[in-house]
Protein backbone atom coordinates (compact mmCIF):
# COMPACT_ATOMS: atom_id res chain seq x y z
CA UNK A 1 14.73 -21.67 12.99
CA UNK A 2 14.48 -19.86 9.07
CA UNK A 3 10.55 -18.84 10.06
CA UNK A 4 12.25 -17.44 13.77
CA UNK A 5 15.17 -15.40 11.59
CA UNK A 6 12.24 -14.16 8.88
CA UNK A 7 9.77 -13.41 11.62
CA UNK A 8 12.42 -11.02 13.70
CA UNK A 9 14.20 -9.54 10.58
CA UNK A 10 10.17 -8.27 9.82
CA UNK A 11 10.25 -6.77 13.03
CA UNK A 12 13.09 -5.37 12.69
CA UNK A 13 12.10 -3.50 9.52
CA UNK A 14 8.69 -2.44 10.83
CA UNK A 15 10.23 -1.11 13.45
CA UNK A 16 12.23 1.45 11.59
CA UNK A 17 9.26 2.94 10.31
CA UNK A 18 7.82 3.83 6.74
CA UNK A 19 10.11 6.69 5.86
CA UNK A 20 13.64 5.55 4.59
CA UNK A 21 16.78 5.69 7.40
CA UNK A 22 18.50 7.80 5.12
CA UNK A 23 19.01 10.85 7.90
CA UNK A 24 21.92 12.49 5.72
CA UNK A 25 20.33 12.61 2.47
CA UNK A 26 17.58 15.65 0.96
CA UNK A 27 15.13 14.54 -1.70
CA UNK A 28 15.65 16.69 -5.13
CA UNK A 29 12.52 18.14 -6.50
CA UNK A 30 12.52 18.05 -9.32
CA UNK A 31 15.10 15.40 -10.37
CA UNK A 32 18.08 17.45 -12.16
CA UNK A 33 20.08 15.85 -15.24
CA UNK A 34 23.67 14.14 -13.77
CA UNK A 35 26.71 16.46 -15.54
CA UNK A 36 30.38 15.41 -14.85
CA UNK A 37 32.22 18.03 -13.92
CA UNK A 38 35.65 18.50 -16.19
CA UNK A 39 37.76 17.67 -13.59
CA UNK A 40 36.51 14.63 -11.54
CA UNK A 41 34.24 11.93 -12.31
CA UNK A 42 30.50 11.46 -10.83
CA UNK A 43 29.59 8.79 -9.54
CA UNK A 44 25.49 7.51 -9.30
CA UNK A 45 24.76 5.02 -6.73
CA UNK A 46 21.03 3.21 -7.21
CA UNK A 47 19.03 1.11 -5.36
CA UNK A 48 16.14 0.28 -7.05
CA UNK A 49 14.45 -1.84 -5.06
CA UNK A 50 11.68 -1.08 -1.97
CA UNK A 51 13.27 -4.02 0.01
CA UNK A 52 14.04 -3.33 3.32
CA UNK A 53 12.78 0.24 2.72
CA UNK A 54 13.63 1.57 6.40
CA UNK A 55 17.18 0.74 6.43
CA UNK A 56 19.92 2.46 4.59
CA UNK A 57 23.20 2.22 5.06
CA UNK A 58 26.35 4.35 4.68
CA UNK A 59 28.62 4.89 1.38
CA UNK A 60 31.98 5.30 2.34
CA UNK A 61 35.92 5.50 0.22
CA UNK A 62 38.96 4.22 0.76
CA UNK A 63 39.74 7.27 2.99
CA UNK A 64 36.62 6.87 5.06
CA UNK A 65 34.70 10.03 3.20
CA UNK A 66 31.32 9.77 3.17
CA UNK A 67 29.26 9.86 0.44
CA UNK A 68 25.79 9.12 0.62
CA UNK A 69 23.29 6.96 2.55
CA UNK A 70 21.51 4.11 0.68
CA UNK A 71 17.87 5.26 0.61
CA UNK A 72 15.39 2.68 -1.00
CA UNK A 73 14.12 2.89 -4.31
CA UNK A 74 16.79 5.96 -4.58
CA UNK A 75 19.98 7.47 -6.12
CA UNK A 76 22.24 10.13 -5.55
CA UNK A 77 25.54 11.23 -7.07
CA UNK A 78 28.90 11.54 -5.41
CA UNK A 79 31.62 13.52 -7.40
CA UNK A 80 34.90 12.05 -6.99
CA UNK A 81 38.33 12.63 -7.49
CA UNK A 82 39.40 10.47 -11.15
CA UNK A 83 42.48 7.81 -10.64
CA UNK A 84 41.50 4.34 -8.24
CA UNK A 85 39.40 4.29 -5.83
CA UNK A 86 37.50 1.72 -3.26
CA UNK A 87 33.81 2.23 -2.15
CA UNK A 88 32.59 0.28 0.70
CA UNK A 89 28.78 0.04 1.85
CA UNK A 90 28.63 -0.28 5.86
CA UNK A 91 25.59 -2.46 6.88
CA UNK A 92 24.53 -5.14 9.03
CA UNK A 93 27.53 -6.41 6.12
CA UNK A 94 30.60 -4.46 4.71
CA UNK A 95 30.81 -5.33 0.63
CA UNK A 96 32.86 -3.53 -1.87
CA UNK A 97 33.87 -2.08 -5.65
CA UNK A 98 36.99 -1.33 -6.82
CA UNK A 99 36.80 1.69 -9.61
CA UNK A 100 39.68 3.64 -11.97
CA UNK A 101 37.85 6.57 -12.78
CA UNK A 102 38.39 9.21 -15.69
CA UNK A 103 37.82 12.78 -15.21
CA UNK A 104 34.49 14.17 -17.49
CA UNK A 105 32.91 10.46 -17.10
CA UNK A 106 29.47 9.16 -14.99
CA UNK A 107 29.90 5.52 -13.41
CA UNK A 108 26.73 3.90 -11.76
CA UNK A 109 27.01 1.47 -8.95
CA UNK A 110 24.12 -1.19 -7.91
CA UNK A 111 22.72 -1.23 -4.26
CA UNK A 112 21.15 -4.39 -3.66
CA UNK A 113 19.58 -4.96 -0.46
CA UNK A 114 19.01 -8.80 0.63
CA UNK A 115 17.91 -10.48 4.02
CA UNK A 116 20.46 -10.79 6.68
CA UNK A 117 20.54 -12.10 10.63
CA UNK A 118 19.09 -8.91 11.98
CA UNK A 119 18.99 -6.53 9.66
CA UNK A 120 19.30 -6.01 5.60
CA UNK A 121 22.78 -6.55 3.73
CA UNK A 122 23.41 -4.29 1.42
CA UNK A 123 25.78 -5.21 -1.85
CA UNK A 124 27.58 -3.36 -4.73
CA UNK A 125 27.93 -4.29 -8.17
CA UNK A 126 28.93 -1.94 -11.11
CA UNK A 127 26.73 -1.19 -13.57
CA UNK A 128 28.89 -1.37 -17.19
CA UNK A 129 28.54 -2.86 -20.48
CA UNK A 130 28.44 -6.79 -20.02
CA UNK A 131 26.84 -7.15 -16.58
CA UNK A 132 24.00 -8.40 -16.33
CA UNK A 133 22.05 -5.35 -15.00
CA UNK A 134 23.58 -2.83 -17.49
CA UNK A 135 20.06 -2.99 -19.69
CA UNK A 136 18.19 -1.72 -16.34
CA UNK A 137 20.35 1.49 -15.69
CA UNK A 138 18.15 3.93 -17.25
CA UNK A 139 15.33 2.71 -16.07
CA UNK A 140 15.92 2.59 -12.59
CA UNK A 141 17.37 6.06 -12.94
CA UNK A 142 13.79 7.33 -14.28
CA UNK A 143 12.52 5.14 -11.27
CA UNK A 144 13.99 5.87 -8.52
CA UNK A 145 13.71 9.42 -6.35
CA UNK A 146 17.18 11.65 -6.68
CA UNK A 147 18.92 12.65 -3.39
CA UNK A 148 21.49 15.04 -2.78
CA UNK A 149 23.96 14.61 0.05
CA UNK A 150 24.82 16.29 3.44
CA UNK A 151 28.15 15.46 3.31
CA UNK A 152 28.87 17.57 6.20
CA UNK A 153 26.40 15.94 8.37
CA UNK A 154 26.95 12.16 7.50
CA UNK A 155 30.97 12.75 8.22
CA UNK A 156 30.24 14.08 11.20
CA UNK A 157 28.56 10.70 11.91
CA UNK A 158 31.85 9.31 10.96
CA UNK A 159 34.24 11.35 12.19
CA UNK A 160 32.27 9.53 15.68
CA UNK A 161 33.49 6.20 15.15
CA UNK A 162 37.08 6.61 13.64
CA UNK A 163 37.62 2.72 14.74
CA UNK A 164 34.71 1.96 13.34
CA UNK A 165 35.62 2.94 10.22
CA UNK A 166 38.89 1.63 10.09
CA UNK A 167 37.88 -1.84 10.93
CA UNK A 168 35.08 -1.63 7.95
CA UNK A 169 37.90 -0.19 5.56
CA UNK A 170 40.23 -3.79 6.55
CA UNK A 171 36.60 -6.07 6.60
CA UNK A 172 36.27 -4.32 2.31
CA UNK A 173 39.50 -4.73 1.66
CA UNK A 174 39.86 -8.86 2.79
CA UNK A 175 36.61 -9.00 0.90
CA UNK A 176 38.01 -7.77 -2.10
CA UNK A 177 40.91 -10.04 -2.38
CA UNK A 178 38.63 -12.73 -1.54
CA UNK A 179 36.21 -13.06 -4.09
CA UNK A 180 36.12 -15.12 -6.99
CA UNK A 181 37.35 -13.73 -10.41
CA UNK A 182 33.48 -13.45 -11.48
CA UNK A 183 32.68 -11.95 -7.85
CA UNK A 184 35.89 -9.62 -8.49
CA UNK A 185 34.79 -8.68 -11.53
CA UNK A 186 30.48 -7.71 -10.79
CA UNK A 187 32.76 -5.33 -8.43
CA UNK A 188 34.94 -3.68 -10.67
CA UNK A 189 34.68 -0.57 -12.74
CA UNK A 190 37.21 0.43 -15.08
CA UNK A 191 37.90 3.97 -16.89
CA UNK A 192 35.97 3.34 -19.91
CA UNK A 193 32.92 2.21 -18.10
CA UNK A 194 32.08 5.76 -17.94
CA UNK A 195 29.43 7.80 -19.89
């Protein structure tokens, strides 16, 4: 039954080809530095890995905003509005973060990618002093290709499946309140977590 589940998730993924899935998101050549802007806070989403390198999935808010796909071994930036805030990755799993964000500040988010029935999960954790992948932030930032988003273009996507999104929204938000106090907390960022 496991060797059944492996064998068609690898079909699965070599279906979907050799280029990433992420249709709403240009590379940038060459890689520019991340600045904060004054007002709202920035933050970098990374998934370092190559797992399940066809597959991305979307990054969405509380509000159902887009902003950004999930491209492997990739990052991009998402400016944000400071005060609290819920981001929710939609794949063949929903999974969530919880953030206050200050104005003038950079927060980075985890993508990790693991096996699922049919497809790759995808799951969040903040990066922030005291977690365990804090010491491989920079690194995966030199790593990993930058993207820039088209926000228009992936909303528009969205703006498709309004039920969609507001069932993915509830599935985060029971996941949240969920989790154990350690699971709570890999998903939390807080205002001085910021650069």
């Amino acid at each position: 039954m496991a060797r059944g589940r492996a064998s068609l998730w690898l079909m699965v993924a070599l279906a979907s080809g050799c280029a990433s899935a992420a249709r709403n998101m240009v590379e940038i050549k060459p890689p520019q530095r991340l600045v904060a802007p004054a007002d709202a806070a920035l933050v970098v989403f990374v998934r370092p890995s190559k797992f399940a390198f066809g597959i991305a999935a979307n990054i969405i808010d509380e509000q159902g905003r887009f902003l950004g796909d999930t491209p492997a071994k990739g990052h991009f930036a998402a400016v944000v509005p400071p005060g609290r805030h819920m981001f929710v990755v939609w794949a063949e799993n929903t999974d969530a973060i919880d953030a206050e964000l200050a104005p003038g500040k950079i927060y980075f988010v985890e993508v990790a990618a693991t096996m699922g029935a049919l497809s790759a999960q995808m799951h969040l954790r903040a990066i922030k002093p005291m977690s365990a992948n804090y010491g491989h932030r920079d690194e995966w930032m030199v790593n990993t290709t930058q993207f820039a988003i088209d926000g228009p273009g992936g909303q528009e996507n969205l703006n498709r499946r309004p039920d969609d999104v507001r069932e993915r929204l509830r599935r985060a938000q029971e996941h949240l309140i969920k989790y154990s106090a350690s699971e709570r907390e890999e998903r939390t960022l807080r205002a001085p977590d910021g650069l």
